[in-house]
N, C-alpha and C. Protein backbone atom coordinates (compact mmCIF):
# COMPACT_ATOMS: atom_id res chain seq x y z
N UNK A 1 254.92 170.14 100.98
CA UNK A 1 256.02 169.19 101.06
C UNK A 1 257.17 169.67 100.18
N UNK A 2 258.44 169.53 100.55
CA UNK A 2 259.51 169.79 99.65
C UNK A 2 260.01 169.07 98.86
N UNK A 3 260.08 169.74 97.33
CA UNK A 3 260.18 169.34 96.29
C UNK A 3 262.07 168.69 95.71
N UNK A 4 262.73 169.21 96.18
CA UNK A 4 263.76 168.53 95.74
C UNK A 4 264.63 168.08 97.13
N UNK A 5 265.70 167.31 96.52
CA UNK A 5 266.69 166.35 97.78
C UNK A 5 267.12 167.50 98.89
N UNK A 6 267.47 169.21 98.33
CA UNK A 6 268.02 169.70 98.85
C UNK A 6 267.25 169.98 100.20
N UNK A 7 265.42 170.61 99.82
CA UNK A 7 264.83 171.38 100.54
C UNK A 7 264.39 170.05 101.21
N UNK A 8 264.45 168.73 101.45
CA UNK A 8 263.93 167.77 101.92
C UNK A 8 265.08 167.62 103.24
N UNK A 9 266.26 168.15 102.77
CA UNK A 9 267.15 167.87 103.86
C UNK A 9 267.05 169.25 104.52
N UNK A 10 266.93 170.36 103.77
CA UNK A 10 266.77 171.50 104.87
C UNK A 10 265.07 171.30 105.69
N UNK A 11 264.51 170.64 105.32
CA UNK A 11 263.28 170.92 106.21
C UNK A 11 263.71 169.43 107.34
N UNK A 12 264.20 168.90 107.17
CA UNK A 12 264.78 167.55 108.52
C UNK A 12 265.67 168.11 109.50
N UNK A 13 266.59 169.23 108.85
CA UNK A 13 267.65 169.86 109.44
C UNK A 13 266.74 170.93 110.56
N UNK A 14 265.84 171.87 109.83
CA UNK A 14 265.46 172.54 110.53
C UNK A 14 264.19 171.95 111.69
N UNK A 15 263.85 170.48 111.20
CA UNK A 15 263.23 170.17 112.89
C UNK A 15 263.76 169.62 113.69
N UNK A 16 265.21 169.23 113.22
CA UNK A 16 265.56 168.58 114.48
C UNK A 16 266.22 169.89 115.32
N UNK A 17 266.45 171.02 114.55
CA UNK A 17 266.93 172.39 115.34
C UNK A 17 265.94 172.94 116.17
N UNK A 18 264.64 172.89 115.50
CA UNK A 18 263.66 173.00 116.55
C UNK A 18 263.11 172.31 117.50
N UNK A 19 263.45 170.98 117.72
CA UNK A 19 262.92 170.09 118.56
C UNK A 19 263.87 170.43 119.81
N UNK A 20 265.30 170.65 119.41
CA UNK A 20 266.67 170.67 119.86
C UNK A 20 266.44 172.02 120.76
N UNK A 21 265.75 173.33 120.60
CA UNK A 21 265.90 174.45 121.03
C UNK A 21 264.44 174.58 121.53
N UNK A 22 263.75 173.78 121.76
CA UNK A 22 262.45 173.84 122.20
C UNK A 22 262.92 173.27 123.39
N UNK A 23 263.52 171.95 123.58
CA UNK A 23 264.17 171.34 124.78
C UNK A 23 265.19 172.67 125.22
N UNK A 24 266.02 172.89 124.85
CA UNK A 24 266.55 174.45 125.86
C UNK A 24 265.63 175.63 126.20
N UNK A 25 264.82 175.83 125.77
CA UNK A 25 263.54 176.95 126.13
C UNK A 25 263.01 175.88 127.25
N UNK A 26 262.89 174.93 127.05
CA UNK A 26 262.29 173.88 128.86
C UNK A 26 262.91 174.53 129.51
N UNK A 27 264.63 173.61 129.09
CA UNK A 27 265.55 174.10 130.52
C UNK A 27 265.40 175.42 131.10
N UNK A 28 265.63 176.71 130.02
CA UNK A 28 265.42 177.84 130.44
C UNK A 28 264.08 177.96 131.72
N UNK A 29 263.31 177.74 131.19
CA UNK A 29 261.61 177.93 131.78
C UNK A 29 262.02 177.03 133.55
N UNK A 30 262.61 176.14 133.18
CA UNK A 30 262.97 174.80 134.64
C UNK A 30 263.77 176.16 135.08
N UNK A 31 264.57 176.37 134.96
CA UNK A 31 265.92 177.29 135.81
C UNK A 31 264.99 178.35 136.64
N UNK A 32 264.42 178.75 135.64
CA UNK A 32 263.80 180.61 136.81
C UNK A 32 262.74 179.65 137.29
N UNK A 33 261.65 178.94 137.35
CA UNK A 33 260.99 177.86 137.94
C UNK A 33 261.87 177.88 139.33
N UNK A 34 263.15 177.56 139.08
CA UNK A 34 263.32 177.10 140.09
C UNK A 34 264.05 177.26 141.28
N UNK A 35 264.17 178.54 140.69
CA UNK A 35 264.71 179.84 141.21
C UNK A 35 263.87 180.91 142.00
N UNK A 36 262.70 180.75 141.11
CA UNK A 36 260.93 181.33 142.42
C UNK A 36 260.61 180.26 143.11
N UNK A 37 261.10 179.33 143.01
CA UNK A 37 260.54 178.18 143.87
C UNK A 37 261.40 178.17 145.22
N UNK A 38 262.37 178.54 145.09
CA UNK A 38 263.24 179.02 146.24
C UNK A 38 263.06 180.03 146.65
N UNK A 39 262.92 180.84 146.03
CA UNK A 39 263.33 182.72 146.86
C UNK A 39 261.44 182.41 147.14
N UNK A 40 260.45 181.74 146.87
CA UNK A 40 259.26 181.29 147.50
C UNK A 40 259.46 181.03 149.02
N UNK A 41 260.31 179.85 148.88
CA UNK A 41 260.26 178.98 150.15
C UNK A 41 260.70 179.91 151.36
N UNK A 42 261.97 181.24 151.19
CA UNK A 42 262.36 182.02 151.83
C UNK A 42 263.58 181.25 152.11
N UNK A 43 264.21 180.66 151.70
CA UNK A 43 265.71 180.14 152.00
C UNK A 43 266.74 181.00 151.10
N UNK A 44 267.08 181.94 152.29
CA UNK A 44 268.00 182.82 150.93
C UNK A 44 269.58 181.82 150.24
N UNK A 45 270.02 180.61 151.18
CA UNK A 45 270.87 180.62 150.71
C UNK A 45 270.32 179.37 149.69
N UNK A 46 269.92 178.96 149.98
CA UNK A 46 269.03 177.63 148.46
C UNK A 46 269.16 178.43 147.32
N UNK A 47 268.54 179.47 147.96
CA UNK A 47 267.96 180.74 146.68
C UNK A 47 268.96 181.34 145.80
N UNK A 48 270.30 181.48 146.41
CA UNK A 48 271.38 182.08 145.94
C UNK A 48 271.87 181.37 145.26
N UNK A 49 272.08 179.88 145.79
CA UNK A 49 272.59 179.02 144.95
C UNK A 49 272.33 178.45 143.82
N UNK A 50 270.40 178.84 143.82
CA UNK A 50 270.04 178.01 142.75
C UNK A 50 269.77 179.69 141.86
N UNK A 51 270.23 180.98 141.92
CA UNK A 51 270.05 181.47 141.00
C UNK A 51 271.52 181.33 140.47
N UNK A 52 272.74 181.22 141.16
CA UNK A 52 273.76 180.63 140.20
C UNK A 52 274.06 179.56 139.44
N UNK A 53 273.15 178.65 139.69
CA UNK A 53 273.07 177.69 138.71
C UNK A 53 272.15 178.36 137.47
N UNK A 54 271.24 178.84 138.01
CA UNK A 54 270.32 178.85 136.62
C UNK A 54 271.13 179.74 135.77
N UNK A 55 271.98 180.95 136.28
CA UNK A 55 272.20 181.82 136.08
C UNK A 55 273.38 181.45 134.20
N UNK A 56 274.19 180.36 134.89
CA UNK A 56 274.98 179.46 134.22
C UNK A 56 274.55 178.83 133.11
N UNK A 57 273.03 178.30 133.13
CA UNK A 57 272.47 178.10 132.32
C UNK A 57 271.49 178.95 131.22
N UNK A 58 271.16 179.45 131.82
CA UNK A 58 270.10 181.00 130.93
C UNK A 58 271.68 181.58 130.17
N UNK A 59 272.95 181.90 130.76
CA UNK A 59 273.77 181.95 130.00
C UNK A 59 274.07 181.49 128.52
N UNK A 60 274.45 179.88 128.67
CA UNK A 60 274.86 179.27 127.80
C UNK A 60 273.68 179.47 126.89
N UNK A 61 272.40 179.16 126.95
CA UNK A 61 271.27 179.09 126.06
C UNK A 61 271.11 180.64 125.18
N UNK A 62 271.61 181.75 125.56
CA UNK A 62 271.81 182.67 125.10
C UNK A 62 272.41 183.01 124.36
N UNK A 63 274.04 182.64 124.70
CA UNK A 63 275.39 181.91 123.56
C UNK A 63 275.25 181.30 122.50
N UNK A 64 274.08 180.43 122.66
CA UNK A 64 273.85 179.81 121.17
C UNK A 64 272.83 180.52 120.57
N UNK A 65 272.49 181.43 121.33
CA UNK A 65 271.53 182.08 120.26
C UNK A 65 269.78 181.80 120.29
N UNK A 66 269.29 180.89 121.17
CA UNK A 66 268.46 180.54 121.55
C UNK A 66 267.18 181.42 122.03
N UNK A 67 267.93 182.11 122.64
CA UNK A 67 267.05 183.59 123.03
C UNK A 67 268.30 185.09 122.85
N UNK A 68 267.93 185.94 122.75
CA UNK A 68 268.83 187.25 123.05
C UNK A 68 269.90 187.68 124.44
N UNK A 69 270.81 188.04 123.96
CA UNK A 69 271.62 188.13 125.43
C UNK A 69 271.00 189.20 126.21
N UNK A 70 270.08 190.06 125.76
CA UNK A 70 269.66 191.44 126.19
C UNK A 70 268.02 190.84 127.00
N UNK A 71 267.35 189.36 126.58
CA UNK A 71 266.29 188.74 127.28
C UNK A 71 267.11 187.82 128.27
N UNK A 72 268.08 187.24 128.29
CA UNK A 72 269.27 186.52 129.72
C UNK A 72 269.26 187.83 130.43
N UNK A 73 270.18 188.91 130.16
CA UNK A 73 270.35 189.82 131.14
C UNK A 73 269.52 190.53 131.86
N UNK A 74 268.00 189.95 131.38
CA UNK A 74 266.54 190.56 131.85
C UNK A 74 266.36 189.94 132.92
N UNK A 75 266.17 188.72 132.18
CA UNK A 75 265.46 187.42 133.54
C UNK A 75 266.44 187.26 134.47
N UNK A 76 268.17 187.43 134.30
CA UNK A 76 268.93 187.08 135.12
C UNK A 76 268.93 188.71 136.18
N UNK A 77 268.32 189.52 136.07
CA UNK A 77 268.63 190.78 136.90
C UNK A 77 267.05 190.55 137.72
N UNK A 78 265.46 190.44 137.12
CA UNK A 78 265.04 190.32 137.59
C UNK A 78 264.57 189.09 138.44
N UNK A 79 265.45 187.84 138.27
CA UNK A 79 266.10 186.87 139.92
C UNK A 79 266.64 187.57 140.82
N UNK A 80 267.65 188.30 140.36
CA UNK A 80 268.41 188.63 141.31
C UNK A 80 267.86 190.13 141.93
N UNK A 81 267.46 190.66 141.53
CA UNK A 81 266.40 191.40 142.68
C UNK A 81 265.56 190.97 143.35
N UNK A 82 264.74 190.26 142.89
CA UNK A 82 263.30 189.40 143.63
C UNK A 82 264.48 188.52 144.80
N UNK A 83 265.86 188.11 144.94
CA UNK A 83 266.44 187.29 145.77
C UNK A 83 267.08 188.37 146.65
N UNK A 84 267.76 189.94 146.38
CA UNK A 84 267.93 190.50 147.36
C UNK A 84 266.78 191.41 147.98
N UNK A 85 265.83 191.26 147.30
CA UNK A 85 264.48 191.82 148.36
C UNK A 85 264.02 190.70 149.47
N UNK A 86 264.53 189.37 149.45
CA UNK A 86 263.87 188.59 150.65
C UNK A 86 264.18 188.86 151.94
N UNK A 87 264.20 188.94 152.81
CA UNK A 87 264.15 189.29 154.31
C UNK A 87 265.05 188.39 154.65
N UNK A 88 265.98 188.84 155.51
CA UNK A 88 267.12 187.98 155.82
C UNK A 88 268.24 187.49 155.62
């Protein structure tokens, strides 16, 4: 447990940062979810659309620092191959 006023407010500070960035690691995880859940179904244009949404989002979550821009530019390249390999 932390011993003075200061480290009592840095340990409140730092869970609500983690509670806060655990909920954007969801979103992240929801976006490519739902992005194989389409390029699944074989609807390329669902598929397209919903990797520009996610795409928008895996963005921003990156911006803050949440994950690395060099792990966004991973997951966002390997959507977008797995979506121009579908047939059609």
């Amino acid at each position: 447990m932390a011993n003075t006023k200061g480290a009592r407010k840095a340990a409140r500070q730092s869970e609500k940062r983690r509670r806060h960035n655990a909920s954007l690691r969801s979103a992240l995880a929801s976006a490519i979810k739902s992005v194989t859940r389409a390029i699944q179904a074989g609807d390329k244009a669902a598929a397209r659309k919903t990797l520009s949404d996610a795409s928008g989002i895996i963005d921003r979550i990156a911006d803050k620092r949440v994950i690395h821009k060099n792990k966004a530019a991973r997951h966002k390249s390997r959507l977008a191959v797995r979506l121009k390999a579908m047939a059609g």
